[in-house]
PDB file of N, CA and C in Angstrom:
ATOM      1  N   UNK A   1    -170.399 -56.830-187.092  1.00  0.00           N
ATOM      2  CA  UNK A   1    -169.852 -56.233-185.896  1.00  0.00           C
ATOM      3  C   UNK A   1    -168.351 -56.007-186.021  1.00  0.00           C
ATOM      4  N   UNK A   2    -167.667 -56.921-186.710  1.00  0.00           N
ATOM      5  CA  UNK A   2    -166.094 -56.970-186.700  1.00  0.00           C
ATOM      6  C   UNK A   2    -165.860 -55.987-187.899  1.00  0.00           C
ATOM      7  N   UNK A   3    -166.370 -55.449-189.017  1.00  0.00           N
ATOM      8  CA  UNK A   3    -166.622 -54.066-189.470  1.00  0.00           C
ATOM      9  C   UNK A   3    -166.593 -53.121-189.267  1.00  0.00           C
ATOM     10  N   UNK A   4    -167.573 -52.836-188.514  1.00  0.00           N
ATOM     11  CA  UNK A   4    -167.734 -51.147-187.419  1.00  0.00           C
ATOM     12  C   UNK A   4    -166.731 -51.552-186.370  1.00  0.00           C
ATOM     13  N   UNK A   5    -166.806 -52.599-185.906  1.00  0.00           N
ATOM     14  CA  UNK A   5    -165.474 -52.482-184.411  1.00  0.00           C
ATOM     15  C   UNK A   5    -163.592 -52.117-185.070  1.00  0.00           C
ATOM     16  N   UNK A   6    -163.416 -52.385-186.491  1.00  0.00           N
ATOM     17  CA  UNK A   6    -162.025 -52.432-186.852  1.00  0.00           C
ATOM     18  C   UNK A   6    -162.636 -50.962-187.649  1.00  0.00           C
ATOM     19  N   UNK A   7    -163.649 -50.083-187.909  1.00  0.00           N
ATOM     20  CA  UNK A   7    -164.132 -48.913-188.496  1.00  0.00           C
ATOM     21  C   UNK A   7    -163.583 -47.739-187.252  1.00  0.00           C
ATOM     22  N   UNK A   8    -164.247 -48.267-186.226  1.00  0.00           N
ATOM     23  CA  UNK A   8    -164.015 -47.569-184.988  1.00  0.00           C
ATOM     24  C   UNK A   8    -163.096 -46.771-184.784  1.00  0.00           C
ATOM     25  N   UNK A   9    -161.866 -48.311-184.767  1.00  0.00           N
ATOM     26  CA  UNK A   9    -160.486 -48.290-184.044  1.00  0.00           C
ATOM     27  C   UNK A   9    -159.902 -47.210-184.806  1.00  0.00           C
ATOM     28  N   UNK A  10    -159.906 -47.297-186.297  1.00  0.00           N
ATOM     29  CA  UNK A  10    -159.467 -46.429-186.733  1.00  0.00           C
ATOM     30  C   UNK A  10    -157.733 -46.829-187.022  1.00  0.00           C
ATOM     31  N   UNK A  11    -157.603 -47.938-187.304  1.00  0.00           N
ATOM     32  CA  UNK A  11    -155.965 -48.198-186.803  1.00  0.00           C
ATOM     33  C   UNK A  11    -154.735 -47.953-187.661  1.00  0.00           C
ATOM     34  N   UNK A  12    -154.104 -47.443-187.204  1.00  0.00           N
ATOM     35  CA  UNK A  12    -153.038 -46.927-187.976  1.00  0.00           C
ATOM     36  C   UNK A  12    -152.166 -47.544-188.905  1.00  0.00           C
ATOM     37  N   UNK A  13    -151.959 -48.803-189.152  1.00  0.00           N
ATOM     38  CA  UNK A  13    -152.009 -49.656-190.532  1.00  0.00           C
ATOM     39  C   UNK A  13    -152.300 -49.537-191.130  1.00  0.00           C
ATOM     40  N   UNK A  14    -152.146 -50.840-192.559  1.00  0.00           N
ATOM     41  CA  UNK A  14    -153.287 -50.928-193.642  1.00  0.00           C
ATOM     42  C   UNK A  14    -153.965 -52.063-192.915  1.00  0.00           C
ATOM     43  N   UNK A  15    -155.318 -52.159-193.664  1.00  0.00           N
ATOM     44  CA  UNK A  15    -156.256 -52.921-193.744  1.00  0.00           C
ATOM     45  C   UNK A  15    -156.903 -53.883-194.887  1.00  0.00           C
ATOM     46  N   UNK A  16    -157.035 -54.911-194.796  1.00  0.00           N
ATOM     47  CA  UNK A  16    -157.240 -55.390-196.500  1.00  0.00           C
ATOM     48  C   UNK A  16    -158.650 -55.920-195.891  1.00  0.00           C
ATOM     49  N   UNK A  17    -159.276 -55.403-196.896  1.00  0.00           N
ATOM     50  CA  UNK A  17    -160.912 -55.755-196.527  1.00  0.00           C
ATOM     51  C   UNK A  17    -161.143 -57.252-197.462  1.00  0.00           C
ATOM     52  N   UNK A  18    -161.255 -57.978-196.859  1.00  0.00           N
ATOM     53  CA  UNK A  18    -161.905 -59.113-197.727  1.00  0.00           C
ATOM     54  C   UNK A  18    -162.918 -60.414-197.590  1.00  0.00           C
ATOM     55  N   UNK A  19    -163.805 -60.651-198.708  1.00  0.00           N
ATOM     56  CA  UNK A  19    -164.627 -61.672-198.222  1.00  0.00           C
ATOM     57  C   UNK A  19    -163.596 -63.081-199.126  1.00  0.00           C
ATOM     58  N   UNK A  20    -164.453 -64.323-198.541  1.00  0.00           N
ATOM     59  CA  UNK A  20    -163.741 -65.329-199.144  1.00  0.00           C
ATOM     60  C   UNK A  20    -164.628 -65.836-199.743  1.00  0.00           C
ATOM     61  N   UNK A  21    -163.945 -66.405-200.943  1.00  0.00           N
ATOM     62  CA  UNK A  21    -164.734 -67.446-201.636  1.00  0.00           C
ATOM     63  C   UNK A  21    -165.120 -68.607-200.845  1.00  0.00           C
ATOM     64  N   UNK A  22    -166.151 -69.262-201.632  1.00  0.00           N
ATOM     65  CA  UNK A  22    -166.886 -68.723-202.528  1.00  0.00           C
ATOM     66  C   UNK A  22    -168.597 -67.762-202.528  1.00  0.00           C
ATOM     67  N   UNK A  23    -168.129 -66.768-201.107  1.00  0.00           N
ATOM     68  CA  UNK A  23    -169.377 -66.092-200.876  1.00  0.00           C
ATOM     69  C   UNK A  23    -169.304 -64.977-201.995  1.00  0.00           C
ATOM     70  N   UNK A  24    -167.788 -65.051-202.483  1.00  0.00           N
ATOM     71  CA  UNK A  24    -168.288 -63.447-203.083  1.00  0.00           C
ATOM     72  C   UNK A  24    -168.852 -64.078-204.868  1.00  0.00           C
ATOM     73  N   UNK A  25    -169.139 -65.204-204.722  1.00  0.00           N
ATOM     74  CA  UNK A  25    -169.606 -65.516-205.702  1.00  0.00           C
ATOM     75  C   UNK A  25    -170.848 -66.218-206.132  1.00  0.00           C
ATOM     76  N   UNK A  26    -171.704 -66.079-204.768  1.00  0.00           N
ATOM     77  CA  UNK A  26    -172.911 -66.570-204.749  1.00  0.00           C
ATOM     78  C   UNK A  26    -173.838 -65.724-204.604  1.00  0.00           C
ATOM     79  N   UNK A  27    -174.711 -65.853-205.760  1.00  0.00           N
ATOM     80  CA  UNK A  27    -176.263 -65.431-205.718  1.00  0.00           C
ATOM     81  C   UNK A  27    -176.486 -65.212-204.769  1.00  0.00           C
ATOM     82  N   UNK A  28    -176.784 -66.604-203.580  1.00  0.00           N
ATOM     83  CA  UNK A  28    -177.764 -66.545-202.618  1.00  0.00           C
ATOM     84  C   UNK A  28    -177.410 -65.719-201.057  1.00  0.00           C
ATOM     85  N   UNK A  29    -176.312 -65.203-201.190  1.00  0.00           N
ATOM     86  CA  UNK A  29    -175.686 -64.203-200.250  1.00  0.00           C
ATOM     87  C   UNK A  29    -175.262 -62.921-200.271  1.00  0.00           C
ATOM     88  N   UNK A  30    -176.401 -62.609-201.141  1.00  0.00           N
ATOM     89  CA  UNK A  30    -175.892 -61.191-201.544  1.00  0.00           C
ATOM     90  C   UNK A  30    -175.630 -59.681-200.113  1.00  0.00           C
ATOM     91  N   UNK A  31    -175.775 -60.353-198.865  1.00  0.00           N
ATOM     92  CA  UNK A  31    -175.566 -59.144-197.795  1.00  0.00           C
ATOM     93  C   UNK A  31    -173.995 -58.697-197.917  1.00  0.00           C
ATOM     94  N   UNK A  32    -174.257 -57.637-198.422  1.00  0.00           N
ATOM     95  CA  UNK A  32    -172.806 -56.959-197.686  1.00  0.00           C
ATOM     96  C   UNK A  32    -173.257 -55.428-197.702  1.00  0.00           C
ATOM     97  N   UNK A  33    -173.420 -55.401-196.642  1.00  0.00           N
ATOM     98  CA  UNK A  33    -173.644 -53.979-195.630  1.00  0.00           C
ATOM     99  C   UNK A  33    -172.991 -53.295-195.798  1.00  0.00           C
ATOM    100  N   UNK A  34    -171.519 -53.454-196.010  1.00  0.00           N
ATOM    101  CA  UNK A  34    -170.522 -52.343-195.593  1.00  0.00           C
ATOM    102  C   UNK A  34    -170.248 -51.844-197.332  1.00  0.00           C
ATOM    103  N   UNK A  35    -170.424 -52.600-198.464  1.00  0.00           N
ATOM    104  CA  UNK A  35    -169.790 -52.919-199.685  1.00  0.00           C
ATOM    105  C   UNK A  35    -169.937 -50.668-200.059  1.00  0.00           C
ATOM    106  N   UNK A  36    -170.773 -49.956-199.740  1.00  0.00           N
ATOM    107  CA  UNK A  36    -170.713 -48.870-200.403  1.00  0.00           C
ATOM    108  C   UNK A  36    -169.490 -48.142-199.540  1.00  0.00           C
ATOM    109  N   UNK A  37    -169.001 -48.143-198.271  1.00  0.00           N
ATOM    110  CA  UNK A  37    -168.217 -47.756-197.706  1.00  0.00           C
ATOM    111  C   UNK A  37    -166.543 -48.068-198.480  1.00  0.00           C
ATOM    112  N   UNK A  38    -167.037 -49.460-198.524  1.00  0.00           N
ATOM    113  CA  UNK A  38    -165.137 -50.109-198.640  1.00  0.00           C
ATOM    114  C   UNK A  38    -165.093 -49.800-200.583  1.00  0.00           C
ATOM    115  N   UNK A  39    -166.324 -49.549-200.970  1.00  0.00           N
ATOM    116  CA  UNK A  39    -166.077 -49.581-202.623  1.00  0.00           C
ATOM    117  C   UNK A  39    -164.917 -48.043-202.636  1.00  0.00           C
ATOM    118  N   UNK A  40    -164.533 -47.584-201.506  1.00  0.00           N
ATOM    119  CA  UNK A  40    -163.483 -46.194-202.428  1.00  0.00           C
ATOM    120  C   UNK A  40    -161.834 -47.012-202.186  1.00  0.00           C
ATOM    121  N   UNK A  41    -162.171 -47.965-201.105  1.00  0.00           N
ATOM    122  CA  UNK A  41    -160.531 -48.599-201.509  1.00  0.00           C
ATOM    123  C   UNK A  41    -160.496 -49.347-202.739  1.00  0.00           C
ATOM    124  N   UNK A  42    -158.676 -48.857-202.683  1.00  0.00           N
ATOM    125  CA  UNK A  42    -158.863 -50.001-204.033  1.00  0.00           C
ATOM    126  C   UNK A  42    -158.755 -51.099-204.246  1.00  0.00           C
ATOM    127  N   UNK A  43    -159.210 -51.648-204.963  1.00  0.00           N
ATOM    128  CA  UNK A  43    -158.776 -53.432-205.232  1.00  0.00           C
ATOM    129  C   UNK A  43    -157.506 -53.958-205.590  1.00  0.00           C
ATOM    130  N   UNK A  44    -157.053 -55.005-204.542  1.00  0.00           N
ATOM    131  CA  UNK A  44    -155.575 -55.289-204.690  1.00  0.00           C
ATOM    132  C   UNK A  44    -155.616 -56.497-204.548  1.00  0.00           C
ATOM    133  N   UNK A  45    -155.104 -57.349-205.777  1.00  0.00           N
ATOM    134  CA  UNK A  45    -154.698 -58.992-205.906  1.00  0.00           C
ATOM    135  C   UNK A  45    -154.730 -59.338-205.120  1.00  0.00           C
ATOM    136  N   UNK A  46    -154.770 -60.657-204.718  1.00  0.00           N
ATOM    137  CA  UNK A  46    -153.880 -61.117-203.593  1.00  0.00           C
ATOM    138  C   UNK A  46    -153.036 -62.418-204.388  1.00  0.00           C
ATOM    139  N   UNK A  47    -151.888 -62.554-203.899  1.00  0.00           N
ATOM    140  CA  UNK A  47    -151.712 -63.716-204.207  1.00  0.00           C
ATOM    141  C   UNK A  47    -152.152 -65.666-204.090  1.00  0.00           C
ATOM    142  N   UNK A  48    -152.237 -66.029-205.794  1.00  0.00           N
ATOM    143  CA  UNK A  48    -153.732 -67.344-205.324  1.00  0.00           C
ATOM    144  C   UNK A  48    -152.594 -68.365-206.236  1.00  0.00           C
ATOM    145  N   UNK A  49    -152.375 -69.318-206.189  1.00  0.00           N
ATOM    146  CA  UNK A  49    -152.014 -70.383-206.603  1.00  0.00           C
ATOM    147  C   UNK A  49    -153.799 -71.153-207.292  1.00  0.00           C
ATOM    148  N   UNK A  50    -154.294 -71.033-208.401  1.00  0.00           N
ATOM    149  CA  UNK A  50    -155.252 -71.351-208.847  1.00  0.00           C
ATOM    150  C   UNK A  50    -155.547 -72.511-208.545  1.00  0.00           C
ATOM    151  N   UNK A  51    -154.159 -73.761-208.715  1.00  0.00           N
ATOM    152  CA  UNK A  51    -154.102 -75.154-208.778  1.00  0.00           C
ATOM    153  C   UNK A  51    -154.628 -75.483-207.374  1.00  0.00           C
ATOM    154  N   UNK A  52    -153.521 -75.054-206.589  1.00  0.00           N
ATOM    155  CA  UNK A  52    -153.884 -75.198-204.690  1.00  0.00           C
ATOM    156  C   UNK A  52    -155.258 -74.794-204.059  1.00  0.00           C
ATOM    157  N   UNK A  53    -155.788 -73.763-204.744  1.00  0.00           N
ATOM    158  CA  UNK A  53    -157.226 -73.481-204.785  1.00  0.00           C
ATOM    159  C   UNK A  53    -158.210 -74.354-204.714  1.00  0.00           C
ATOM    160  N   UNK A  54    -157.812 -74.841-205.728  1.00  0.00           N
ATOM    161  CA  UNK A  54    -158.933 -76.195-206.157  1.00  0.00           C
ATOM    162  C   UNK A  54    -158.935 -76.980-205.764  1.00  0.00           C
ATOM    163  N   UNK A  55    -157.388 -77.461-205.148  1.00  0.00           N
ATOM    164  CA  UNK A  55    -157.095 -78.884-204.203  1.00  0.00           C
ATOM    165  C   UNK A  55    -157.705 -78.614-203.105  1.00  0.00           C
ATOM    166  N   UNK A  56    -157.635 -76.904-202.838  1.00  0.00           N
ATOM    167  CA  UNK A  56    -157.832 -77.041-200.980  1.00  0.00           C
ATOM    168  C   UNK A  56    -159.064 -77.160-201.232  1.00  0.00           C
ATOM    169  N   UNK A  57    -160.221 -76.611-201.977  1.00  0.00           N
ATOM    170  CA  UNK A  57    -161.226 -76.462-202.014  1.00  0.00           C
ATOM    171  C   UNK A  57    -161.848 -77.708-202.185  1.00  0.00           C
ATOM    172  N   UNK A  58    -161.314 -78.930-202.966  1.00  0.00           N
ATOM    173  CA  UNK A  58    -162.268 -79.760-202.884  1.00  0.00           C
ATOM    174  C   UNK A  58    -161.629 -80.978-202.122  1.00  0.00           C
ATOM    175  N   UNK A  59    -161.010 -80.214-201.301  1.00  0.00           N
ATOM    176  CA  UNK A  59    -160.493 -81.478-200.245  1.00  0.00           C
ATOM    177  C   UNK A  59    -161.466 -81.406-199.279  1.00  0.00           C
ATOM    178  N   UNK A  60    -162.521 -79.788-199.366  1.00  0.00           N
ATOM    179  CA  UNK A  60    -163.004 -79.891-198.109  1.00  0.00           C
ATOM    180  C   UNK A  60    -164.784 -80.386-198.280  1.00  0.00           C
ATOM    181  N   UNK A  61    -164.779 -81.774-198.441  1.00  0.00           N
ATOM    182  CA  UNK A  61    -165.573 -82.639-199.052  1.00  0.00           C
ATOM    183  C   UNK A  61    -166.903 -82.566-197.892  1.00  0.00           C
ATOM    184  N   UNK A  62    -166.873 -82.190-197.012  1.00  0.00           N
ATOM    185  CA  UNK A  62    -168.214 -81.458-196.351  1.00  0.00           C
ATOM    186  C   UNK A  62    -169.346 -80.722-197.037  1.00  0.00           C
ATOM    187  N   UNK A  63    -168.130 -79.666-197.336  1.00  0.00           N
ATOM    188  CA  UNK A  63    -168.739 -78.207-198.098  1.00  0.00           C
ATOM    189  C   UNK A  63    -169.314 -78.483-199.792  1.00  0.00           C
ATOM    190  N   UNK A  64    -168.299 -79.528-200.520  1.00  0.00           N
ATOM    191  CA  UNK A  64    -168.378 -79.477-201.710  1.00  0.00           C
ATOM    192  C   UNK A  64    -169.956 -79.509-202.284  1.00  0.00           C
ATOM    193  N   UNK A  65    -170.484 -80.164-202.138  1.00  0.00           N
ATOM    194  CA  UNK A  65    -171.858 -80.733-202.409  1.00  0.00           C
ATOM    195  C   UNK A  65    -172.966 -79.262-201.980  1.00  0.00           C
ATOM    196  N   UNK A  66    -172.938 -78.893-200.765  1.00  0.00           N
ATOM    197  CA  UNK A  66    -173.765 -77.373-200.103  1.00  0.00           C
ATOM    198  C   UNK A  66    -173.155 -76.553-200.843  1.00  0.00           C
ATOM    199  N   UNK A  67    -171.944 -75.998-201.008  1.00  0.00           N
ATOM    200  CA  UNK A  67    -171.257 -74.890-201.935  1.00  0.00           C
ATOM    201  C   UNK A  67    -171.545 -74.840-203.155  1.00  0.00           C
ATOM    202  N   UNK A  68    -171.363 -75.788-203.924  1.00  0.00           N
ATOM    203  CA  UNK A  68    -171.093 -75.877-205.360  1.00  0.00           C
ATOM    204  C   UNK A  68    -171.630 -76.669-206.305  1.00  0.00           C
ATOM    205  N   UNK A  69    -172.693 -77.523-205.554  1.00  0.00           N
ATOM    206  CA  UNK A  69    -173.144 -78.774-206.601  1.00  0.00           C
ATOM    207  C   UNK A  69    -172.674 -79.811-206.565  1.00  0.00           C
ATOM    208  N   UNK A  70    -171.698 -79.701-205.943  1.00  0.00           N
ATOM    209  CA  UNK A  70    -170.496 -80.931-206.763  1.00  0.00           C
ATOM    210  C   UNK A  70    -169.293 -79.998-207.165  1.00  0.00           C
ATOM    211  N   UNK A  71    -168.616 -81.306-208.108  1.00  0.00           N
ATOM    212  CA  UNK A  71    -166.892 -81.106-208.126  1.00  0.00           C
ATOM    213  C   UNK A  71    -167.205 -80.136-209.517  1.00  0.00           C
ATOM    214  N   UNK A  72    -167.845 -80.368-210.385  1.00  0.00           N
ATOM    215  CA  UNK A  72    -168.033 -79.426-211.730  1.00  0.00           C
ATOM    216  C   UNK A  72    -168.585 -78.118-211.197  1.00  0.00           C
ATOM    217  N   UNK A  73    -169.597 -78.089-210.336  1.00  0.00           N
ATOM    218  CA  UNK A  73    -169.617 -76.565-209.729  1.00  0.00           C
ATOM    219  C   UNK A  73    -168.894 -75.476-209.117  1.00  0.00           C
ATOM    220  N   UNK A  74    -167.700 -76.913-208.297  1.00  0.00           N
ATOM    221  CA  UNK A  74    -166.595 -76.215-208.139  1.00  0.00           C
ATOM    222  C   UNK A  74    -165.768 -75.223-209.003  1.00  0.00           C
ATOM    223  N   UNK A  75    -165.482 -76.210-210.420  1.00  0.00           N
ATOM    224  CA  UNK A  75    -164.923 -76.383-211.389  1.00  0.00           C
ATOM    225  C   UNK A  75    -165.084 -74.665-212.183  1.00  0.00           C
ATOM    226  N   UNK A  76    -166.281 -74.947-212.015  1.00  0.00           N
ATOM    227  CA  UNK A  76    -166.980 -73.270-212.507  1.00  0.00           C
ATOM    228  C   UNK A  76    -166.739 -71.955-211.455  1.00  0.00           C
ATOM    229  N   UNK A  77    -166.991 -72.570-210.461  1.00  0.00           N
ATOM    230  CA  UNK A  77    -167.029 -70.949-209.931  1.00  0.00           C
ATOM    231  C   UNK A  77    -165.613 -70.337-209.619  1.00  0.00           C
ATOM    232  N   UNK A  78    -164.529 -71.491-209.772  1.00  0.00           N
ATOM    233  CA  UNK A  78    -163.294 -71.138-209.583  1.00  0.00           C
ATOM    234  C   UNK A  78    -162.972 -70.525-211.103  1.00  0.00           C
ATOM    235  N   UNK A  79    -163.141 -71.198-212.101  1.00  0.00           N
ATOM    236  CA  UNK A  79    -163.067 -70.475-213.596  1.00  0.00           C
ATOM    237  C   UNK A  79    -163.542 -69.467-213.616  1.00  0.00           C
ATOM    238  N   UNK A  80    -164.945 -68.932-213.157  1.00  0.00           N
ATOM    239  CA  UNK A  80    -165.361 -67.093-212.879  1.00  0.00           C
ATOM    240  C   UNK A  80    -164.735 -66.499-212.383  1.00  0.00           C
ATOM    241  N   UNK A  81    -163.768 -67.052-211.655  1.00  0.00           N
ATOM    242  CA  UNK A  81    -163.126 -65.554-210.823  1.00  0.00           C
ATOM    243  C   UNK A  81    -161.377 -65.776-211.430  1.00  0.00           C
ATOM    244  N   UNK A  82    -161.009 -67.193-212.017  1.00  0.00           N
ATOM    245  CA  UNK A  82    -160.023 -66.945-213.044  1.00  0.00           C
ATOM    246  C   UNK A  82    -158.885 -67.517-211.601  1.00  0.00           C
ATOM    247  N   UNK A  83    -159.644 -68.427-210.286  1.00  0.00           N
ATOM    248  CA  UNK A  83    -158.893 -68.546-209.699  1.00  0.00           C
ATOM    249  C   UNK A  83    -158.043 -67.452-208.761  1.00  0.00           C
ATOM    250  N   UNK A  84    -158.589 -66.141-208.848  1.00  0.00           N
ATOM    251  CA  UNK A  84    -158.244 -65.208-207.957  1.00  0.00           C
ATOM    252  C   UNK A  84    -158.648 -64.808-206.529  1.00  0.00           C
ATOM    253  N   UNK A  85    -158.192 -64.143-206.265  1.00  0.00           N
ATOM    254  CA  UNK A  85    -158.814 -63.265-204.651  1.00  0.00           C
ATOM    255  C   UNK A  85    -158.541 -62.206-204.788  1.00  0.00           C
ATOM    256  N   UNK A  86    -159.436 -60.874-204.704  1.00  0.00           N
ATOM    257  CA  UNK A  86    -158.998 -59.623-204.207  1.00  0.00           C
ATOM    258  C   UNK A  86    -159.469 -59.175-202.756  1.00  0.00           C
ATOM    259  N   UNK A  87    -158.991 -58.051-202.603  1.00  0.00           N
ATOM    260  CA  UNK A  87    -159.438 -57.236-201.094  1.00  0.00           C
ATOM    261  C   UNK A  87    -159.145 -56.053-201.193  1.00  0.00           C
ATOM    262  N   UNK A  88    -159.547 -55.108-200.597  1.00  0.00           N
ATOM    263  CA  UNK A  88    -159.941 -53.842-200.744  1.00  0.00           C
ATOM    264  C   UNK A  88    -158.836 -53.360-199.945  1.00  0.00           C
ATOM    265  N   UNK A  89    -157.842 -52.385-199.977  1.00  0.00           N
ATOM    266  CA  UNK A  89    -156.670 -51.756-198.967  1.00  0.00           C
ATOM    267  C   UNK A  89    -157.206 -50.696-198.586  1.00  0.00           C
ATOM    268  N   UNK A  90    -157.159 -50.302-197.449  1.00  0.00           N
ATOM    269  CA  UNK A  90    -157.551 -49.308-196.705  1.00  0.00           C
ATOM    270  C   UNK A  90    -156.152 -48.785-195.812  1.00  0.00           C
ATOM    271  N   UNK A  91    -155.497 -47.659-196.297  1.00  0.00           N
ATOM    272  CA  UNK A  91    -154.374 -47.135-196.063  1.00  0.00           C
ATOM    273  C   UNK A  91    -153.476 -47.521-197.134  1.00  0.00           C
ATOM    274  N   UNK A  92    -152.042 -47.130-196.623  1.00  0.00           N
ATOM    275  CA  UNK A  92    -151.258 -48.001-197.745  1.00  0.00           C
ATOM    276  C   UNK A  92    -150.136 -48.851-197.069  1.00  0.00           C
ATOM    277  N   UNK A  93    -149.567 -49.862-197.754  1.00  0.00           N
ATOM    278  CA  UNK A  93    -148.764 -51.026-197.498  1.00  0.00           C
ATOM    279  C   UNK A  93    -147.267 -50.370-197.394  1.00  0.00           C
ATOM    280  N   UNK A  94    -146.867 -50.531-196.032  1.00  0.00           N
ATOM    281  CA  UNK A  94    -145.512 -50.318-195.925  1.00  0.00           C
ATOM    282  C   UNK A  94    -144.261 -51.009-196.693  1.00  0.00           C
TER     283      UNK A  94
END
C-alpha cells in the first residue's frame, strides 16, 4: 500500500526505494510486487559501516536465531551482500 500511495503522490523529490536486510536476502520471501516497476531506477550505495552492521544485527538477539540460524548465519548472509545496502533512486539527488 505504502508503494502505490508514494506512486500516486507523485512527489517532487527523490525517492530511494529500499528493502532491508535481511529480506532482500532470503529465499523464503521472495514477494516483491513492485520489483519490475522500480527495476528502471538505478541502484545507488548507500552508505554501511559493515562492522556496525553486524554489531547492530546481532545485538538484536530476538531475531538472530528466526533470521539467520544463529550467529554463523548471520556471519554469511552479511558476507553475500559484502556488508552493503542499496536502493533504487527515483528522480535525482539535489
Amino acid at each position: 500500500m505504502l508503494v502505490r500511495a508514494l506512486r500516486a503522490m507523485a512527489p517532487p523529490g527523490p525517492v530511494l526505494w529500499w528493502r532491508d536486510f535481511p529480506y532482500t536476502t532470503r529465499a523464503d520471501t521472495p514477494r516483491r510486487p513492485f520489483e519490475d516497476a522500480l527495476a528502471g531506477f538505478p541502484e545507488v550505495a548507500l552508505p554501511t559501516d559493515p562492522d556496525a552492521k553486524h554489531a547492530a544485527c546481532a545485538a538484536y538477539a530476538t531475531q538472530l536465531d528466526y533470521q539467520f540460524g544463529g550467529a554463523e548465519g548471520l556471519a554469511r548472509a552479511l558476507a553475500a551482500t559484502g556488508g552493503q545496502e542499496v536502493a533504487r533512486l527515483q528522480g535525482s539527488m539535489p
